[in-house]
C-alpha atoms as a PDB file:
ATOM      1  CA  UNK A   1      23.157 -37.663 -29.145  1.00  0.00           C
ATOM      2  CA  UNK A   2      20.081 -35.933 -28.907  1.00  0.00           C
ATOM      3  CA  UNK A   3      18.962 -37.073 -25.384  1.00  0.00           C
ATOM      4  CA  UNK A   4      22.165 -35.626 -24.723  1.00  0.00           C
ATOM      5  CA  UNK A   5      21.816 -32.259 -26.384  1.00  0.00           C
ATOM      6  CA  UNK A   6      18.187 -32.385 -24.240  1.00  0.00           C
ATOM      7  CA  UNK A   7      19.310 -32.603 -20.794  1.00  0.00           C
ATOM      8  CA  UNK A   8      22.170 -30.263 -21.081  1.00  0.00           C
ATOM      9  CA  UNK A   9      19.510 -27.846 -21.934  1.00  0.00           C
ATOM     10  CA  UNK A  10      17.644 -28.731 -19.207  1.00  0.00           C
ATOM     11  CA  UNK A  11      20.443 -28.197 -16.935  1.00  0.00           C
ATOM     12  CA  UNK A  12      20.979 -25.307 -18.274  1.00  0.00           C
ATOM     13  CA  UNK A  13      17.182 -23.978 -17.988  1.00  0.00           C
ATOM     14  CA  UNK A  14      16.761 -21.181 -14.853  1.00  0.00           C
ATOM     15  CA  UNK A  15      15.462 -22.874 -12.217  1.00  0.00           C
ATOM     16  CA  UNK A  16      11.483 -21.609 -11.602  1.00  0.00           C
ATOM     17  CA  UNK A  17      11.541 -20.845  -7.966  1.00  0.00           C
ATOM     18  CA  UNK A  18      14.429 -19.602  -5.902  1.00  0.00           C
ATOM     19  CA  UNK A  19      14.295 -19.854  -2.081  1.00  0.00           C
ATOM     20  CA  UNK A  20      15.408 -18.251   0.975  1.00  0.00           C
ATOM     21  CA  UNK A  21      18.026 -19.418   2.621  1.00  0.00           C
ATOM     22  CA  UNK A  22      18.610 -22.895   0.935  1.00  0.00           C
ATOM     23  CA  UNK A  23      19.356 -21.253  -2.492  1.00  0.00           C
ATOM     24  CA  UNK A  24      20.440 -17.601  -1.369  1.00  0.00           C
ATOM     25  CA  UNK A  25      21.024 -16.268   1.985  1.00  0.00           C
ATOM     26  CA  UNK A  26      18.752 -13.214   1.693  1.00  0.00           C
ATOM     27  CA  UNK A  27      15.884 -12.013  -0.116  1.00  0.00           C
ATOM     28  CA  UNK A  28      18.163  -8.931  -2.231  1.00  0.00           C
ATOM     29  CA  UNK A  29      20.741 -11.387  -2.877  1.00  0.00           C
ATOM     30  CA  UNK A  30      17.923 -13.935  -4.641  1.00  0.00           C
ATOM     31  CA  UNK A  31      16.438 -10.785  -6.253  1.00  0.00           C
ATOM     32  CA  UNK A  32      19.752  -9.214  -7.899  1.00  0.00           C
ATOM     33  CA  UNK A  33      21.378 -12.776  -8.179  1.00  0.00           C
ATOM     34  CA  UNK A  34      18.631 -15.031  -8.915  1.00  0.00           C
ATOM     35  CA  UNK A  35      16.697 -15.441 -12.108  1.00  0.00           C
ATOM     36  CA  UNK A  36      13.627 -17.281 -11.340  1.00  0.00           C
ATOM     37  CA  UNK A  37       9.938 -15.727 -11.638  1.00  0.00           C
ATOM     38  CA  UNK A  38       9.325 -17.173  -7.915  1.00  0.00           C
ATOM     39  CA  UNK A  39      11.181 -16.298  -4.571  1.00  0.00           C
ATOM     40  CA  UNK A  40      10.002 -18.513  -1.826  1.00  0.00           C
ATOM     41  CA  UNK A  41      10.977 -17.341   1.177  1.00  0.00           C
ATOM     42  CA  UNK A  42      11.376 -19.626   4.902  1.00  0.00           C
ATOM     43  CA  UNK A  43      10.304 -19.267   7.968  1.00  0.00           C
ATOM     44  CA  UNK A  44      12.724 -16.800  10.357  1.00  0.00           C
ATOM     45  CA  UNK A  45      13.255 -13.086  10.469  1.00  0.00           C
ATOM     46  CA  UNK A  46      14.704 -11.429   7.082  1.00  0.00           C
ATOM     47  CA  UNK A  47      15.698  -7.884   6.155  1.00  0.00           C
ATOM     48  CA  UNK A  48      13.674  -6.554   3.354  1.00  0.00           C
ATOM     49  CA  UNK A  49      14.528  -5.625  -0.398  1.00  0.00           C
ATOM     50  CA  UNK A  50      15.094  -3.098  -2.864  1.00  0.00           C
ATOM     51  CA  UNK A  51      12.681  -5.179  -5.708  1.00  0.00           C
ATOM     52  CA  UNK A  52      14.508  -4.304  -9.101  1.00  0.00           C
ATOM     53  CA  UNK A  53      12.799  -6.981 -11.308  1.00  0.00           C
ATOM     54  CA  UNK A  54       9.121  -8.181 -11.585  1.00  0.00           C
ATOM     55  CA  UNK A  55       9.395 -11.666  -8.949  1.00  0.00           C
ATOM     56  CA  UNK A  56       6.719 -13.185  -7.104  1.00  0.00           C
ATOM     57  CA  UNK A  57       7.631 -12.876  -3.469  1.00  0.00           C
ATOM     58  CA  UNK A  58       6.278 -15.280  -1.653  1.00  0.00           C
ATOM     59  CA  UNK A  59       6.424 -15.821   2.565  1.00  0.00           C
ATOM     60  CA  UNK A  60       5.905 -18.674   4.478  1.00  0.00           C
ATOM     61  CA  UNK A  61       6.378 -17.689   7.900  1.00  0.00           C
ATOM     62  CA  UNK A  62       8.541 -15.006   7.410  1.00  0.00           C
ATOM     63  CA  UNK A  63       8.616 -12.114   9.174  1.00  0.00           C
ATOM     64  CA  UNK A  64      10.726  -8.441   8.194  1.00  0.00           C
ATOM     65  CA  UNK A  65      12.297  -7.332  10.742  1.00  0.00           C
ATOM     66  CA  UNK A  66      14.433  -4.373   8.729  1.00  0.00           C
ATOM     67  CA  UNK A  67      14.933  -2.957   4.743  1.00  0.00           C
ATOM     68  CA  UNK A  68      16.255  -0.408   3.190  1.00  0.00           C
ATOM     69  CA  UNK A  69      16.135   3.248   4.398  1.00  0.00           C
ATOM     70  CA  UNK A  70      14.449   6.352   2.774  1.00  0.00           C
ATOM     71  CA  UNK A  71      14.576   9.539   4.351  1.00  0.00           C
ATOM     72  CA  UNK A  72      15.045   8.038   7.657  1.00  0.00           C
ATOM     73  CA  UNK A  73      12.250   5.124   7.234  1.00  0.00           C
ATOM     74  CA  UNK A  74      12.903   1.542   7.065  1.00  0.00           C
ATOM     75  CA  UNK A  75      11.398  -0.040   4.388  1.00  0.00           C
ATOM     76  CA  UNK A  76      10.176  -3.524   3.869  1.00  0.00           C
ATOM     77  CA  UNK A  77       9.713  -4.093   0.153  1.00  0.00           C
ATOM     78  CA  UNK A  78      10.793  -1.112  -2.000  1.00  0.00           C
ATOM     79  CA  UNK A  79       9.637  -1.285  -5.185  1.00  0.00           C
ATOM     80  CA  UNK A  80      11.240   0.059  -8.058  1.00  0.00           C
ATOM     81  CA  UNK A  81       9.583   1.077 -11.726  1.00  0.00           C
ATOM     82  CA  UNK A  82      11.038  -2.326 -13.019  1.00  0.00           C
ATOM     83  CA  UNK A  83       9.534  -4.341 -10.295  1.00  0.00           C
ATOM     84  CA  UNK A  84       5.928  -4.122 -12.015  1.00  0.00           C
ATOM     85  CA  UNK A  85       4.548  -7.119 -12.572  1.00  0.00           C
ATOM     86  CA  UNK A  86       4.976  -8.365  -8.865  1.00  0.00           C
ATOM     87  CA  UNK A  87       3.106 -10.074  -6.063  1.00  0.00           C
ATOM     88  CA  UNK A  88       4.144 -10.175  -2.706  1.00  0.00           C
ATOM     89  CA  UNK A  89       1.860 -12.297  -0.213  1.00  0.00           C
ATOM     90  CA  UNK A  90       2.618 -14.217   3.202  1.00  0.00           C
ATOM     91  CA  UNK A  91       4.764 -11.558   4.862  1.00  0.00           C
ATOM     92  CA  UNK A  92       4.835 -10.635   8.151  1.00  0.00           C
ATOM     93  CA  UNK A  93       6.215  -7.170   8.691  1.00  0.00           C
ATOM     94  CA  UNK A  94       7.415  -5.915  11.814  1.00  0.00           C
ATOM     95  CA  UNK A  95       7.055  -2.248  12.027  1.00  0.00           C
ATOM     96  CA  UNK A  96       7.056  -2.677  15.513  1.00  0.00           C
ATOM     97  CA  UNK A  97      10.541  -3.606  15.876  1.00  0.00           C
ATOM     98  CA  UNK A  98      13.629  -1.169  15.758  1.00  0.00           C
ATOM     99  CA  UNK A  99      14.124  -0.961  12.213  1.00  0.00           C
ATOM    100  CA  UNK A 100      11.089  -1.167   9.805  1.00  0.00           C
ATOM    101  CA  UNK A 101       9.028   1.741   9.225  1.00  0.00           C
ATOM    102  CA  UNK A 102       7.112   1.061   6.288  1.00  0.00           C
ATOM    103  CA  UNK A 103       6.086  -2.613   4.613  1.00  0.00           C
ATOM    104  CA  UNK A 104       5.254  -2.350   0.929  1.00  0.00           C
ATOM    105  CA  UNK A 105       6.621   0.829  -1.099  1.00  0.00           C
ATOM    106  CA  UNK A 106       6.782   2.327  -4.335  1.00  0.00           C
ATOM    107  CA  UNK A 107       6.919   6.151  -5.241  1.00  0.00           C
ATOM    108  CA  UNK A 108       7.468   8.100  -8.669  1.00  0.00           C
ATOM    109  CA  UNK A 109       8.958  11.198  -6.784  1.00  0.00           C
ATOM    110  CA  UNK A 110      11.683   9.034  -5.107  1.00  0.00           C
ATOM    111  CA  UNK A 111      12.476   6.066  -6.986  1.00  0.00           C
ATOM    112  CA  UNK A 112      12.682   8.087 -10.030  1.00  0.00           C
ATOM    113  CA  UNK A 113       9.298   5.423 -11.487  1.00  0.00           C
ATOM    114  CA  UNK A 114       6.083   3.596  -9.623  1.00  0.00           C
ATOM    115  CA  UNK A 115       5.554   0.030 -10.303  1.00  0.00           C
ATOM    116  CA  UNK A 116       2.654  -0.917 -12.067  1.00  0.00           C
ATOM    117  CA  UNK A 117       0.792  -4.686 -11.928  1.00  0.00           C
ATOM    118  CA  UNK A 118       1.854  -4.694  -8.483  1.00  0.00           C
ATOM    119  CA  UNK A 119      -0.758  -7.438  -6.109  1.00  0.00           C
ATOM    120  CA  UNK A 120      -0.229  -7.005  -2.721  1.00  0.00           C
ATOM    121  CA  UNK A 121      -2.168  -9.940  -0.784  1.00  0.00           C
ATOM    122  CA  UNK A 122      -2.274 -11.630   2.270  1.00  0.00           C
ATOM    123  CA  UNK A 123       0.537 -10.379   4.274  1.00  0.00           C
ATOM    124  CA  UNK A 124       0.607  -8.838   8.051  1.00  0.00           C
ATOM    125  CA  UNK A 125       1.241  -5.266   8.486  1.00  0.00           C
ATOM    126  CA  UNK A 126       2.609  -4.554  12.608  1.00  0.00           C
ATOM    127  CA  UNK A 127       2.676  -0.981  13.477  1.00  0.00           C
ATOM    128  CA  UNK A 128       3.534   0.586  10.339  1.00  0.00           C
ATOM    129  CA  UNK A 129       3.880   4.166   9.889  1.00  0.00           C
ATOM    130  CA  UNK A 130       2.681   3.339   6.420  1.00  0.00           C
ATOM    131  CA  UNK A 131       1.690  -0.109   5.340  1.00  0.00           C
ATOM    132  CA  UNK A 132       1.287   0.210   1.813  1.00  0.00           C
ATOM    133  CA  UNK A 133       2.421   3.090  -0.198  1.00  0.00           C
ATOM    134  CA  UNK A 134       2.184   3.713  -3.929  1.00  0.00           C
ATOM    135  CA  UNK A 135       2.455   7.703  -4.763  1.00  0.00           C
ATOM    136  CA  UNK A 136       3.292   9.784  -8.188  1.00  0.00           C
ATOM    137  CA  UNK A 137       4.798  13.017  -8.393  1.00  0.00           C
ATOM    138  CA  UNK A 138       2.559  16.205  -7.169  1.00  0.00           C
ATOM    139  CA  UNK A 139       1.471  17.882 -10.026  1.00  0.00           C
ATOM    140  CA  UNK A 140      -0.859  20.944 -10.382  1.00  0.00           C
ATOM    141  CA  UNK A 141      -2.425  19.872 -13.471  1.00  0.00           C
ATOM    142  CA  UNK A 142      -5.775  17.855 -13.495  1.00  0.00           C
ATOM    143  CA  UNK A 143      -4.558  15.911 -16.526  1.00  0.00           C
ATOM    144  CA  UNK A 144      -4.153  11.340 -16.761  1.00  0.00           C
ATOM    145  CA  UNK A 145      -1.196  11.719 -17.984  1.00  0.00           C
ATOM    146  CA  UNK A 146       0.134  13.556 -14.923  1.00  0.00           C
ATOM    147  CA  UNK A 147      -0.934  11.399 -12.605  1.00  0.00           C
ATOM    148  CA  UNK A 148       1.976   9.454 -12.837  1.00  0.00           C
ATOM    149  CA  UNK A 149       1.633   6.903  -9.988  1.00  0.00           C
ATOM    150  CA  UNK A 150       2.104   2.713 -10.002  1.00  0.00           C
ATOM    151  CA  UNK A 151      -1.112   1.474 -12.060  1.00  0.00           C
ATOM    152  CA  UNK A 152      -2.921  -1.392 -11.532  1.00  0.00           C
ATOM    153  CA  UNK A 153      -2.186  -1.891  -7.881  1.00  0.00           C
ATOM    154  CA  UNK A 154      -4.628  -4.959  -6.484  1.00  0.00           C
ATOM    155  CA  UNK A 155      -4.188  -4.806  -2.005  1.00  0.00           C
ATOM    156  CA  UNK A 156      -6.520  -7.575  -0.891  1.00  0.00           C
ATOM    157  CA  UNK A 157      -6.715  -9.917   2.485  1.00  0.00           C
ATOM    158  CA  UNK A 158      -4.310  -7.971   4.259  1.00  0.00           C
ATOM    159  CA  UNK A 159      -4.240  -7.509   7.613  1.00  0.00           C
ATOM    160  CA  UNK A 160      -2.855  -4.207   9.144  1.00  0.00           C
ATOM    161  CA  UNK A 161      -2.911  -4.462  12.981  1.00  0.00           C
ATOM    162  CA  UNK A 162      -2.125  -0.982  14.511  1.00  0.00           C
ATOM    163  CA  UNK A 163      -0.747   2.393  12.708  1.00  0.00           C
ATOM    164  CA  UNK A 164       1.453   4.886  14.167  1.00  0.00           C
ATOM    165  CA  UNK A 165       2.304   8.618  13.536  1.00  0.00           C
ATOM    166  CA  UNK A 166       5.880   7.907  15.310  1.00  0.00           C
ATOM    167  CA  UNK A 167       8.724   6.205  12.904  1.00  0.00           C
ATOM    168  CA  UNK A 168      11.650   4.286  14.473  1.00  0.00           C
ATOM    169  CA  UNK A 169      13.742   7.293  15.126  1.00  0.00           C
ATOM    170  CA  UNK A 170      11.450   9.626  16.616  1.00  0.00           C
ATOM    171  CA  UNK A 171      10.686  11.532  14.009  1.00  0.00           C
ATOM    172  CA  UNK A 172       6.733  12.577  13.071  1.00  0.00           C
ATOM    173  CA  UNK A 173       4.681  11.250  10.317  1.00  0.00           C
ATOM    174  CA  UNK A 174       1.247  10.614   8.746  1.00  0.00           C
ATOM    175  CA  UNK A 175       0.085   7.036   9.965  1.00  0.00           C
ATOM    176  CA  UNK A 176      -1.464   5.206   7.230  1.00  0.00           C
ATOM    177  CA  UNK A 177      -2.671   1.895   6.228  1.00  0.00           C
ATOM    178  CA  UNK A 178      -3.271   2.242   2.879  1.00  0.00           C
ATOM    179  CA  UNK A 179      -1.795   5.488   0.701  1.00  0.00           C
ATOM    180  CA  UNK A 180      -2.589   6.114  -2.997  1.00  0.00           C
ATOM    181  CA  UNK A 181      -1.628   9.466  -4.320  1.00  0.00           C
ATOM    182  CA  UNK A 182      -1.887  10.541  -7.957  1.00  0.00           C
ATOM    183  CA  UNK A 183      -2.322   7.214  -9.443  1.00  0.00           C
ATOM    184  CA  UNK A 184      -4.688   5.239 -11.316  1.00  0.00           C
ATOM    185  CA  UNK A 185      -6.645   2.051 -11.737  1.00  0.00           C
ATOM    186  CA  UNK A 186      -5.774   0.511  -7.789  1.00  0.00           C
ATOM    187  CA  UNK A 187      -8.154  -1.783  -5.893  1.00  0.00           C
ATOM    188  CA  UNK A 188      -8.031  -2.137  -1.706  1.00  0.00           C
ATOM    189  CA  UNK A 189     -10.210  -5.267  -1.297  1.00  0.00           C
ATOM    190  CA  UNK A 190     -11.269  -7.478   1.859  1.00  0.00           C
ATOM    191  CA  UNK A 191      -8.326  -6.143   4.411  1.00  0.00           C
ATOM    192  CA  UNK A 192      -8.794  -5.779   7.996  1.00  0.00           C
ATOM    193  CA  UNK A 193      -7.372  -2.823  10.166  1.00  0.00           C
ATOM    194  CA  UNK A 194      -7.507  -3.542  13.645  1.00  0.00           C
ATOM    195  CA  UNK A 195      -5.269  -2.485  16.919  1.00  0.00           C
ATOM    196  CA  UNK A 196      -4.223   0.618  17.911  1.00  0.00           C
ATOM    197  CA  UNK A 197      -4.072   3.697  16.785  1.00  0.00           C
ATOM    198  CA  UNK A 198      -0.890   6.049  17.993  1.00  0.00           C
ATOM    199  CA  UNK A 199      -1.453   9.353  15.945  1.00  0.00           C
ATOM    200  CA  UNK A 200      -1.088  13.192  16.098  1.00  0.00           C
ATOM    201  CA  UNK A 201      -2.635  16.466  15.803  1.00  0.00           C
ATOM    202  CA  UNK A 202      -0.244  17.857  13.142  1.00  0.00           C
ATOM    203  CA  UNK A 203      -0.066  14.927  10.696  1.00  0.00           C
ATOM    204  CA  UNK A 204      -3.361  12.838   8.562  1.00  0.00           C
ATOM    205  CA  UNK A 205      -3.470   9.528  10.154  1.00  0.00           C
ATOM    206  CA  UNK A 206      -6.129   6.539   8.853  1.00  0.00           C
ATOM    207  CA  UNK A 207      -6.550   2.858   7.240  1.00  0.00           C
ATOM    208  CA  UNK A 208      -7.300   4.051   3.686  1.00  0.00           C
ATOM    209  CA  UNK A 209      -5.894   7.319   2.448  1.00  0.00           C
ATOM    210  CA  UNK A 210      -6.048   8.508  -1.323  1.00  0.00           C
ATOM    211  CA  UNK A 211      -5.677  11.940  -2.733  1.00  0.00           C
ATOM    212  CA  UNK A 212      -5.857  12.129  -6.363  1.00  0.00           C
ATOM    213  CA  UNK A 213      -6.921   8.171  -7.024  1.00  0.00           C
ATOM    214  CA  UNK A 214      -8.340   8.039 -10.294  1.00  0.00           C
ATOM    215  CA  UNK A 215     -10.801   5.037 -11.767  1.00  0.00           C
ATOM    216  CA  UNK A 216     -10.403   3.075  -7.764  1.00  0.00           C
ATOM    217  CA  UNK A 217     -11.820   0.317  -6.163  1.00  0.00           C
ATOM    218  CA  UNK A 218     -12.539   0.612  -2.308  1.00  0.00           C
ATOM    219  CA  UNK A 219     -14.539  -1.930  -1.213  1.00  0.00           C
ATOM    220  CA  UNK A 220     -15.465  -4.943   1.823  1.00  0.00           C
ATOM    221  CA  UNK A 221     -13.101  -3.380   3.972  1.00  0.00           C
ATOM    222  CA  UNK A 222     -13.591  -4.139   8.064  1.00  0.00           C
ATOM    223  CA  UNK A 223     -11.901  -1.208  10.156  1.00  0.00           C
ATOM    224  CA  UNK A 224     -12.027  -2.350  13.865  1.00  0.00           C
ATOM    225  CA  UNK A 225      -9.061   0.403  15.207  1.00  0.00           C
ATOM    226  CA  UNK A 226      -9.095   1.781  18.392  1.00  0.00           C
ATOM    227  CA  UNK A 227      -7.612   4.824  20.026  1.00  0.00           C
ATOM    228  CA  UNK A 228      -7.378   7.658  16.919  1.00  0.00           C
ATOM    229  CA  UNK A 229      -7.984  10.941  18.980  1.00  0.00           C
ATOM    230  CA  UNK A 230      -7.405  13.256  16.313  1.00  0.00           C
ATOM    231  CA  UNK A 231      -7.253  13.105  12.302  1.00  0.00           C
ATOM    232  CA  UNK A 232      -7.739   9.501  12.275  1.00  0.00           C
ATOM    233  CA  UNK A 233     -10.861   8.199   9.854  1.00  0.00           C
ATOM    234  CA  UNK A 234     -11.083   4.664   8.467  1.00  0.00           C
ATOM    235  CA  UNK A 235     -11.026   5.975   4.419  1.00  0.00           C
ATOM    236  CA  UNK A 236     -10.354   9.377   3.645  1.00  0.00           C
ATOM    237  CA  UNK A 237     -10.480  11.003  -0.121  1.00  0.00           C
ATOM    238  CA  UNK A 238      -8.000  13.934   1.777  1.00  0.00           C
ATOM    239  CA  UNK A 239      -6.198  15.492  -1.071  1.00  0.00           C
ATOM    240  CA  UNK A 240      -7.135  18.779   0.524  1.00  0.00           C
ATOM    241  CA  UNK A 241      -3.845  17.935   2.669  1.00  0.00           C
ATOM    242  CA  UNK A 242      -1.591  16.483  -0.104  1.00  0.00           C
ATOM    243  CA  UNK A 243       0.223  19.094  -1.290  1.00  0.00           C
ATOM    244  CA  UNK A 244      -0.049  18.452  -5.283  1.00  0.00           C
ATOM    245  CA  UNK A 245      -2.750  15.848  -5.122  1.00  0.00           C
ATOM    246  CA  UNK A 246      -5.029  16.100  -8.117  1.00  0.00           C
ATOM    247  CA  UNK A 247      -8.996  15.599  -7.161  1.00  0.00           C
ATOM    248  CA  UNK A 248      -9.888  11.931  -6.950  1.00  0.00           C
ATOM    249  CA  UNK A 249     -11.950  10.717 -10.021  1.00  0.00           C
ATOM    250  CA  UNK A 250     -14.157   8.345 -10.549  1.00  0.00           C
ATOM    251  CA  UNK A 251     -13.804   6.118  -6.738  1.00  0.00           C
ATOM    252  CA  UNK A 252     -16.036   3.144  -5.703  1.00  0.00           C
ATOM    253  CA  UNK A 253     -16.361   2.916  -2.161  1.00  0.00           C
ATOM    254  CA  UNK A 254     -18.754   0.164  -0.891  1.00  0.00           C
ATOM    255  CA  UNK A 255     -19.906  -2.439   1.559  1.00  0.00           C
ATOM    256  CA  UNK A 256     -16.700  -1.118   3.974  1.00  0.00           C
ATOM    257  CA  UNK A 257     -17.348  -1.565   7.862  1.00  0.00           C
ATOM    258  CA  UNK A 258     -16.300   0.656  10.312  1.00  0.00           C
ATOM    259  CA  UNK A 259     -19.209   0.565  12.933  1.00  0.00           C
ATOM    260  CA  UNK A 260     -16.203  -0.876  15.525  1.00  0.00           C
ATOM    261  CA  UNK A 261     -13.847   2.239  14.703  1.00  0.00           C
ATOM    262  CA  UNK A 262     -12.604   4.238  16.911  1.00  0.00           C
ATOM    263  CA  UNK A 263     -13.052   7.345  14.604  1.00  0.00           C
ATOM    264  CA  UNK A 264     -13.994  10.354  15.963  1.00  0.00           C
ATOM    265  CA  UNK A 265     -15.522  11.836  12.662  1.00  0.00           C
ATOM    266  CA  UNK A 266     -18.868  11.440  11.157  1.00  0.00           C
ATOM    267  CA  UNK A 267     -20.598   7.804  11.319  1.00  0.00           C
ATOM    268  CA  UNK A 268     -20.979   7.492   7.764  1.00  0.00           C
ATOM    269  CA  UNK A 269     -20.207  11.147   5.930  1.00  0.00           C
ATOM    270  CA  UNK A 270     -19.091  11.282   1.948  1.00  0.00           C
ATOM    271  CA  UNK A 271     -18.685  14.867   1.078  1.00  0.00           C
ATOM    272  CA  UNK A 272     -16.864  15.445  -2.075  1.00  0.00           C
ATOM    273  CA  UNK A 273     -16.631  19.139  -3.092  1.00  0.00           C
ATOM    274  CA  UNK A 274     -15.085  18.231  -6.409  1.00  0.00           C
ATOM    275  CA  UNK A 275     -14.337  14.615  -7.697  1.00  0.00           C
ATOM    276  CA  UNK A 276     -16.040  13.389 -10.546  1.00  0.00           C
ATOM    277  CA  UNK A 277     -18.169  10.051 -11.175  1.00  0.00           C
ATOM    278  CA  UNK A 278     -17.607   9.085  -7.300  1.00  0.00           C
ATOM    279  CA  UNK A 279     -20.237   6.201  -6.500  1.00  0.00           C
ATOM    280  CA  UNK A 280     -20.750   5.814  -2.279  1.00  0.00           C
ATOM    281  CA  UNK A 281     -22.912   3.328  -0.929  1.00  0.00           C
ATOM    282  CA  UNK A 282     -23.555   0.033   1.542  1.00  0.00           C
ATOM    283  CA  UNK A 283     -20.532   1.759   3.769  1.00  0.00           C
ATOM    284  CA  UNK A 284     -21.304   1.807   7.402  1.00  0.00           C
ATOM    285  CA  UNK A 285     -19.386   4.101   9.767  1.00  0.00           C
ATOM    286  CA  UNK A 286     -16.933   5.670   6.722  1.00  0.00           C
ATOM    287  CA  UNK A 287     -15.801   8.888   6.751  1.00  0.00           C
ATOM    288  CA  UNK A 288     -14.792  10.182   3.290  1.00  0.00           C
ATOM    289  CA  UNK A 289     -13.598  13.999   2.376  1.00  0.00           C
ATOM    290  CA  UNK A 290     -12.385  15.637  -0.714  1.00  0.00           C
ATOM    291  CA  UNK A 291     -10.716  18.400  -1.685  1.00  0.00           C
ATOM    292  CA  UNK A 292     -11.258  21.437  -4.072  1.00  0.00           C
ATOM    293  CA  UNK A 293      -8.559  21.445  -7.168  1.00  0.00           C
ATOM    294  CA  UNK A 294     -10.212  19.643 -10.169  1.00  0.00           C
ATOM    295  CA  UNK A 295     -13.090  17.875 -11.392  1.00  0.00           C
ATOM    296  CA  UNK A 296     -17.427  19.468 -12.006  1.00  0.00           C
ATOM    297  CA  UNK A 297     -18.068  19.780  -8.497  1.00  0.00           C
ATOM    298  CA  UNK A 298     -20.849  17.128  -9.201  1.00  0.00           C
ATOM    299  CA  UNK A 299     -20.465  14.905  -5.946  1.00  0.00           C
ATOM    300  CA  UNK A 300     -22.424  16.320  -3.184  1.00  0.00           C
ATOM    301  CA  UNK A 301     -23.146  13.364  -1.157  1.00  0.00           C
ATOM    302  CA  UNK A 302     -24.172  11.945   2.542  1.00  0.00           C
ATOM    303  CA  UNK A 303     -25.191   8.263   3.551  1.00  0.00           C
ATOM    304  CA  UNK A 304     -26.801   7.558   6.807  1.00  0.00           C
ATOM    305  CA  UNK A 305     -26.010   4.390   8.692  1.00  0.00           C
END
């Protein structure tokens, strides 16, 4: 009687990986339908997801093609407040297709709540407007507790090959790689940018953008883009541009490589009018520039190549 009692639990038990197709057709119905910690996901061409739980989303020769639409802008992966705790590795996305516009997404002002915990790793970013996005709410106050964007955001061993200023529908954008605004605690790790470069005079375009990052990690980063013409720079502390953007705090930016960029600012030029506690060294061919809104005014700061 009690082997019995045993295996019907068993059977009972939620299974620990879900996958796409053989146990759901597509990746929102194995999100909102499915109950396991793991979503495996086959080779083929998917449409994204709106993520509404924390899952590890994991690809295996699958490529986005299309997602959900903000504003205009397909989006691969949107991630909602209740997705933190996620990973998402072994993605292809296809920006430069029709319908995808951004990969990997997650914003306070327009999903209401950032993720937090969030590990993005190991995935291919085509043509993206923006790759990877995780942004809080502008604020005008130089407070933590304002800076209200996902936490805790690890982006390592990506790839992003090419960014664009142009979205699927013609409309005109800031082309970014990377893009952390007001939030805290994030680390971009060991990712390569490489292709081409398709931005504009009127919009910030470049591999890693933040603009009120506080207590983050930039570091063995390889930028290898070609053809920026304009605003383009391989890591840019530009909150001078970002309407609401508190001053950065407290960045590491090291041992990145952009010697085989194509950016037409400063080799290697860190000028921070007024972050606090920013540490700059080992980069080669980085250019980095702050705004003036918060912070001592401490950071006054140029490395040679």
């Amino acid at each position: 009687m009690w082997n019995l009692v045993a295996m019907a639990g068993l059977a009972a038990a939620a299974p620990k990986v879900d996958r796409v197709p053989q146990d759901f057709s597509t990746i929102q119905q194995a999100i909102d339908r499915g109950t396991a910690p793991v979503i495996e996901v086959g080779p083929g061409e998917w449409a994204g997801a709106v993520v509404r739980r924390p899952v590890d989303l994991r690809g295996d020769q699958a490529v986005i093609r299309s997602g959900p639409r903000y504003s205009g802008l397909g989006v691969g992966f949107s991630l909602l407040g209740k997705a933190s705790d996620s990973e998402i590795s072994g993605f292809t996305f296809a920006c430069d297709g029709a319908k995808l516009d951004v990969g990997v997404y997650s914003s306070a002002s327009r999903l209401g709540r950032a993720a937090s915990y969030i590990t993005v790793s190991d995935n291919t970013f085509r043509g993206c407007v923006q790759a990877i996005t995780n942004t809080g709410r502008p604020t005008a106050s130089c407070r933590p507790k304002n800076v209200d964007g996902g936490q805790y955001w690890l982006i390592k061993d990506n790839r992003i090959e090419g960014i664009t200023s142009v979205s699927d529908d013609g409309q005109m954008v800031g082309g970014l790689g990377v893009f952390l605004f007001n939030t805290k605690y994030s680390e971009v790790l060991n990712n390569q940018f490489d292709g081409n470069i398709q931005d504009s005079p009127h919009y910030t375009t470049g591999g890693v953008v933040v603009a009120g990052c506080w207590d983050c990690t930039i570091a063995g980063n390889d930028f290898s883009m070609e053809g920026g013409r304009f605003t383009y720079a391989a890591i840019s502390n530009l909150g001078f541009y970002q309407s609401g953007a508190a001053a950065s705090r407290r960045l590491f930016i090291a041992d990145n490589d952009a010697t085989n960029d194509s950016s037409p600012m400063l080799d290697v030029n860190y000028r921070s009018y007024d972050s606090f506690g920013t540490q700059v060294f080992d980069n080669r061919g980085v250019a980095v520039i702050d705004h003036s809104q918060c912070g001592d005014g401490e950071i006054d700061t140029f490395e040679e190549r």
